[in-house]
C-alpha atoms as a PDB file:
ATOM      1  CA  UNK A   1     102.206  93.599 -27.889  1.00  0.00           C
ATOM      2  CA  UNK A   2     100.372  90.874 -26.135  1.00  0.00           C
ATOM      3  CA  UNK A   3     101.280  88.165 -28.429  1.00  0.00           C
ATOM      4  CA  UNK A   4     105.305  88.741 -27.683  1.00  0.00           C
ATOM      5  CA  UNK A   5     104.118  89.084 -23.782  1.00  0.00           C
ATOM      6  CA  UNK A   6     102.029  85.547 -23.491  1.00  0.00           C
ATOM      7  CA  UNK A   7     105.495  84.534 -25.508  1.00  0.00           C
ATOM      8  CA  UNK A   8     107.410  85.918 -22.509  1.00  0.00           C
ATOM      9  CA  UNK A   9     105.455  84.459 -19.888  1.00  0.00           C
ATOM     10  CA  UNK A  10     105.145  80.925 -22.162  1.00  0.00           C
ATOM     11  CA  UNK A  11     108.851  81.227 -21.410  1.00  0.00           C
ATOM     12  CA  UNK A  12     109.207  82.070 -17.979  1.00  0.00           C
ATOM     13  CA  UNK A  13     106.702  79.005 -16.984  1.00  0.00           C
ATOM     14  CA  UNK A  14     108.811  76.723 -18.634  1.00  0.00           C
ATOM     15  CA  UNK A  15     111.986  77.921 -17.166  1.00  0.00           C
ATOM     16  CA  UNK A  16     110.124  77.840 -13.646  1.00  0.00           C
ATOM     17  CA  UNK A  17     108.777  74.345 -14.053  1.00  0.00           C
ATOM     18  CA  UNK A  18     105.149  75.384 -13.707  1.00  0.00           C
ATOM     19  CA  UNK A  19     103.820  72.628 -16.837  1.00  0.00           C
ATOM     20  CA  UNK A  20     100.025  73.739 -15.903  1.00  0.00           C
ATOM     21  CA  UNK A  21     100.460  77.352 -16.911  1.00  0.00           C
ATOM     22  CA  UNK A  22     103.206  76.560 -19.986  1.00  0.00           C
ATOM     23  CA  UNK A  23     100.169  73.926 -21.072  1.00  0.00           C
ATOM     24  CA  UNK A  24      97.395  76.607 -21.431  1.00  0.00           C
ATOM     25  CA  UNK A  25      99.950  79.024 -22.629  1.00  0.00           C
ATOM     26  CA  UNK A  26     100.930  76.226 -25.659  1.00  0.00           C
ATOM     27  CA  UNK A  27      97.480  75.791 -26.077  1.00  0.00           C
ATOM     28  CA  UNK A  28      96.649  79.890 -26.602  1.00  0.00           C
ATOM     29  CA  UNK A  29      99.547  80.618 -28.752  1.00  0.00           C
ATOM     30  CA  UNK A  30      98.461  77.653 -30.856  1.00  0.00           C
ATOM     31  CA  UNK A  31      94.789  79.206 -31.473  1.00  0.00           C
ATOM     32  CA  UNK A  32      96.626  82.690 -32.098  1.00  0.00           C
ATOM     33  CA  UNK A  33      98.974  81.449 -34.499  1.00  0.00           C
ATOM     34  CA  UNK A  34      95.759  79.197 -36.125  1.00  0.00           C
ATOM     35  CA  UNK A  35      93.896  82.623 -36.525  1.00  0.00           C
ATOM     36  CA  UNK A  36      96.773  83.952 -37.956  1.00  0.00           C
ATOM     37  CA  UNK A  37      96.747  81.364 -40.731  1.00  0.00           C
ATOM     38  CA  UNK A  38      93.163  81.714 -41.060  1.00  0.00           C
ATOM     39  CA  UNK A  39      93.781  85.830 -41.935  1.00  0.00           C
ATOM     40  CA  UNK A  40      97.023  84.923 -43.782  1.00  0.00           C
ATOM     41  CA  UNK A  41      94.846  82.847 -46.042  1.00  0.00           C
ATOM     42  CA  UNK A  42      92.467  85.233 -46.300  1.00  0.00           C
ATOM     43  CA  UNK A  43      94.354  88.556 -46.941  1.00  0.00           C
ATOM     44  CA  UNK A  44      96.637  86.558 -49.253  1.00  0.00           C
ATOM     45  CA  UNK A  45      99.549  88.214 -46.922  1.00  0.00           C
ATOM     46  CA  UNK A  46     101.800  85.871 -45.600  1.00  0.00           C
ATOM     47  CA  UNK A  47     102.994  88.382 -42.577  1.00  0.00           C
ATOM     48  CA  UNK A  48      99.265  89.158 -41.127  1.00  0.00           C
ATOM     49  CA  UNK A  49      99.249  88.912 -37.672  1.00  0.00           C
ATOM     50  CA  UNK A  50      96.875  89.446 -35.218  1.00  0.00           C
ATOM     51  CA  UNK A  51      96.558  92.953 -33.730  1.00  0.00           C
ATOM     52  CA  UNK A  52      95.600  92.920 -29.793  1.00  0.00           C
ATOM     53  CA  UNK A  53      92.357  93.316 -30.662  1.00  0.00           C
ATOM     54  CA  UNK A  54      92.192  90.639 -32.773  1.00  0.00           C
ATOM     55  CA  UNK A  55      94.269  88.378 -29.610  1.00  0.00           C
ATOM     56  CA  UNK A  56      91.971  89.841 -26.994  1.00  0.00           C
ATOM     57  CA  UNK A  57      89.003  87.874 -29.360  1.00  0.00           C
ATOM     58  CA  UNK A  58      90.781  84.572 -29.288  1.00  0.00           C
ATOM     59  CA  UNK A  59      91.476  84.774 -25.338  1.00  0.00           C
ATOM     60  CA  UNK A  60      88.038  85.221 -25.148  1.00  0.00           C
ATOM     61  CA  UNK A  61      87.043  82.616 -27.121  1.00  0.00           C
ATOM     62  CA  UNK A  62      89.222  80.446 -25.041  1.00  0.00           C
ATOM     63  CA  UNK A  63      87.541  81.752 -21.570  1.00  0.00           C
ATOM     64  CA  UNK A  64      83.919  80.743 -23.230  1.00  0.00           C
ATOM     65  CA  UNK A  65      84.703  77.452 -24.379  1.00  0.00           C
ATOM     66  CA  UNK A  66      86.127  76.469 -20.887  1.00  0.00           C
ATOM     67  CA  UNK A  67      82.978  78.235 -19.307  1.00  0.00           C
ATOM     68  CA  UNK A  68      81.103  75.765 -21.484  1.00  0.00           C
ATOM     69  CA  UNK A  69      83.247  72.597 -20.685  1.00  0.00           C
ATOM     70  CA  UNK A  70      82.599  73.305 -17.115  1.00  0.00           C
ATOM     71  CA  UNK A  71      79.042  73.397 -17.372  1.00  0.00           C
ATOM     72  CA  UNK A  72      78.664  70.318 -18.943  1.00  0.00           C
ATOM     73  CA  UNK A  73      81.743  68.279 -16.355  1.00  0.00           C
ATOM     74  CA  UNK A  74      79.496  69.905 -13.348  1.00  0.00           C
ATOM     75  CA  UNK A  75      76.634  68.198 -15.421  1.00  0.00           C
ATOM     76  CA  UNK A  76      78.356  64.840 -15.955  1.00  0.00           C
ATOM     77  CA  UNK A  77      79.376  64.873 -12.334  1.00  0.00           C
ATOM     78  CA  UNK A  78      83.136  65.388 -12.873  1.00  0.00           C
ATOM     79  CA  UNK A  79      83.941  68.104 -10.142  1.00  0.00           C
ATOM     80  CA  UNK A  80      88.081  67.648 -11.044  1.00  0.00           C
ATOM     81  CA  UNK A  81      88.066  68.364 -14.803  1.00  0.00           C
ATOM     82  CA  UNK A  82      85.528  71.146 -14.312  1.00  0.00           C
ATOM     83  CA  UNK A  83      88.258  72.680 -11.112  1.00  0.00           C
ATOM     84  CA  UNK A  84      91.002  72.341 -13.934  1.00  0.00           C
ATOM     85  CA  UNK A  85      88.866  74.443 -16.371  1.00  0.00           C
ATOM     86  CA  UNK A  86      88.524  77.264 -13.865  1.00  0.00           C
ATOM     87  CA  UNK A  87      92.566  77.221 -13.528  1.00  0.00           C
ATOM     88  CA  UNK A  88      92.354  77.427 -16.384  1.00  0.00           C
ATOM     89  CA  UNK A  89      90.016  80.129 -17.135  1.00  0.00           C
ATOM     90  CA  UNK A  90      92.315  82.228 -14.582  1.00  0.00           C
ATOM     91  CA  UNK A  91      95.277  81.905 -16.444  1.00  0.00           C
ATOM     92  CA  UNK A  92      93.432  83.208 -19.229  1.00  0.00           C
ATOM     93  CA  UNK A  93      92.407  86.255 -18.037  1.00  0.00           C
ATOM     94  CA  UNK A  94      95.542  87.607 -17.261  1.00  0.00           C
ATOM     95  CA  UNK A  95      95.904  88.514 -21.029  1.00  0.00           C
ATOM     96  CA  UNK A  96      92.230  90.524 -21.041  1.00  0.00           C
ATOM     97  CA  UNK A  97      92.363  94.226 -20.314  1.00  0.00           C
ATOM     98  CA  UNK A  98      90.479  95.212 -16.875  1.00  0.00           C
ATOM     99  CA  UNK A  99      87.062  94.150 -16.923  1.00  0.00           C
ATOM    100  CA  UNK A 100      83.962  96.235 -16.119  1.00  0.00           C
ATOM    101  CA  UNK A 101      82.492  96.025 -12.937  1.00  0.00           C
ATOM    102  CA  UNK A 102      78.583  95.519 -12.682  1.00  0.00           C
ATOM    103  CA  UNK A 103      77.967  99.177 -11.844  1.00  0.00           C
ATOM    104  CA  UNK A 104      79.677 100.186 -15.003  1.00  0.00           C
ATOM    105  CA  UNK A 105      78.049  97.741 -17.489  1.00  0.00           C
ATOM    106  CA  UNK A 106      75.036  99.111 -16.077  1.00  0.00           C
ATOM    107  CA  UNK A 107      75.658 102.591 -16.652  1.00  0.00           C
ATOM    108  CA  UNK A 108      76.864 102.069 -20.414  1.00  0.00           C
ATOM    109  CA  UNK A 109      73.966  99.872 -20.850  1.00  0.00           C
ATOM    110  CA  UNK A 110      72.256 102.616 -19.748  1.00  0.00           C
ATOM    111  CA  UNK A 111      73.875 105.333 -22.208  1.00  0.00           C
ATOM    112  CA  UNK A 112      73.201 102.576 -25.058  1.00  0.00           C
ATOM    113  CA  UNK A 113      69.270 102.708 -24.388  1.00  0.00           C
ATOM    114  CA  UNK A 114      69.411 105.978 -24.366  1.00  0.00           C
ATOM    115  CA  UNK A 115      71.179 106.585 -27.733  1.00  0.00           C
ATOM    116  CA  UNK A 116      69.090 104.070 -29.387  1.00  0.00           C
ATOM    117  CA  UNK A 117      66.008 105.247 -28.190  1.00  0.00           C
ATOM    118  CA  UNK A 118      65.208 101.193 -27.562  1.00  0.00           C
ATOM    119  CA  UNK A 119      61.918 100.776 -25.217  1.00  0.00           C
ATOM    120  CA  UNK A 120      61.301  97.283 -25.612  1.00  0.00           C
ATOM    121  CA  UNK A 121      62.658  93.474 -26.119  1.00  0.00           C
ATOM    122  CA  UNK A 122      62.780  93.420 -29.608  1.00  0.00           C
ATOM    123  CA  UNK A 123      65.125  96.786 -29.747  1.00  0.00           C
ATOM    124  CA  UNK A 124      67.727  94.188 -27.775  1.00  0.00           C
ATOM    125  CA  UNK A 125      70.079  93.715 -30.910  1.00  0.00           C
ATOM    126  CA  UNK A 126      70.105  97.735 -31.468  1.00  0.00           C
ATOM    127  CA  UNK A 127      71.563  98.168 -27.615  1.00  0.00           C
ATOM    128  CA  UNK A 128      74.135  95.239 -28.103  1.00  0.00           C
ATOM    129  CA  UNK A 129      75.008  96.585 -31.891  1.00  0.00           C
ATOM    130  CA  UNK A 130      75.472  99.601 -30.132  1.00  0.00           C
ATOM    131  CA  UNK A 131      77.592  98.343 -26.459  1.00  0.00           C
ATOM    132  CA  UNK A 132      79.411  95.396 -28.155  1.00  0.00           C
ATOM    133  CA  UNK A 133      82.612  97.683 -29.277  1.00  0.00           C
ATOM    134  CA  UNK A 134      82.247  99.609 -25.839  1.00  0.00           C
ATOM    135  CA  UNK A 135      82.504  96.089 -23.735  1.00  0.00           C
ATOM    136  CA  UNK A 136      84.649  94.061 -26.170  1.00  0.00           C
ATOM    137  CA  UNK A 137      87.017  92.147 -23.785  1.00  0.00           C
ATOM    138  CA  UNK A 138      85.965  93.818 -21.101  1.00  0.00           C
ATOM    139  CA  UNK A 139      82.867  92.202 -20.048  1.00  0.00           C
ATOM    140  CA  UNK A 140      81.497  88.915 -20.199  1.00  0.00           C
ATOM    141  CA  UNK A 141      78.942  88.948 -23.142  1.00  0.00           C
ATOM    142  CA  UNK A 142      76.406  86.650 -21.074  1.00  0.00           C
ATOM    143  CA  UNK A 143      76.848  89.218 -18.321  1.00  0.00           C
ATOM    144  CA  UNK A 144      76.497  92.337 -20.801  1.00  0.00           C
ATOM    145  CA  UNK A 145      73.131  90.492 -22.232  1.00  0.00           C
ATOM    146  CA  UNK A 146      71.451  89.808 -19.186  1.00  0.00           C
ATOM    147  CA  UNK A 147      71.881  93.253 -17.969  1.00  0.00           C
ATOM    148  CA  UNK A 148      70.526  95.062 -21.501  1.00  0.00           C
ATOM    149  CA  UNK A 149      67.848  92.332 -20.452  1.00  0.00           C
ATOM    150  CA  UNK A 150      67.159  93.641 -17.103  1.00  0.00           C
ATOM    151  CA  UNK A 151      66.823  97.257 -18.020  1.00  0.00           C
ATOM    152  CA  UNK A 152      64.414  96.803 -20.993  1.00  0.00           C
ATOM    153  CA  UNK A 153      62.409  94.359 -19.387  1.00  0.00           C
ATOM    154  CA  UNK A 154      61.707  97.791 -16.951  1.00  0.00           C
END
């Protein structure tokens, strides 16, 4: 499970010495075990725990919250913090499955037009309704839109 492997490698940093990785590792378990609160409280069961799935969503999470701190250090002229969010980001994606390469994305987009019969702009939410399960973790959403993007805008 992916929860007992970023556990593991939380672990191994620490033994190693390597306080950059053990930080973002801290910081990761901490939003996994705060989502697992949040569905404890929820499911009124006090041993629900976050299936990979359920992880994989929180890692991502992570990734696009660091891809949006960069933007705005690279905006506020701070070239170091935004460097350290990249590390970061890196570290990250370790714990995602494989992601898609563009050719891929593009031929599931494809398959998703197709199936939906969408022709225009405004048939955009059908595709993604449609791809978003396909591409979950796999694929940068931003990436996933601007593709579905490109090929109805055809």
């Amino acid at each position: 499970m992916l929860k007992q492997e970023i556990q593991k490698d939380s672990v191994e940093a620490l033994k190693a010495g390597e306080q950059f990785v053990l930080g973002v590792l801290r910081m990761l378990s901490a939003s996994i075990q705060t989502k697992e609160k949040d569905k404890q409280y929820k499911t009124k069961d006090q041993k629900a725990e976050l299936s990979d799935e359920e992880i994989i969503d929180v890692i991502s999470s992570e990734i696009k919250k660091r891809k949006d701190a960069i933007t705005l250090y690279e905006q506020g002229n701070r070239p170091e913090l935004a460097e350290r969010e990249k590390k970061e980001i890196e570290v990250l994606k370790k714990y995602l499955p494989e992601q898609l390469g563009e050719e891929e994305l593009k031929k599931l987009v494809a398959e998703s037009i197709a199936k939906t019969g969408a022709t225009e702009m405004k048939d955009m939410g059908k595709v993604m309704a449609d791809l978003n399960p396909k591409v979950k973790g796999k694929a940068d959403g931003g990436q996933v839109s601007k593709i579905v993007k490109e090929l109805l805008s055809k």
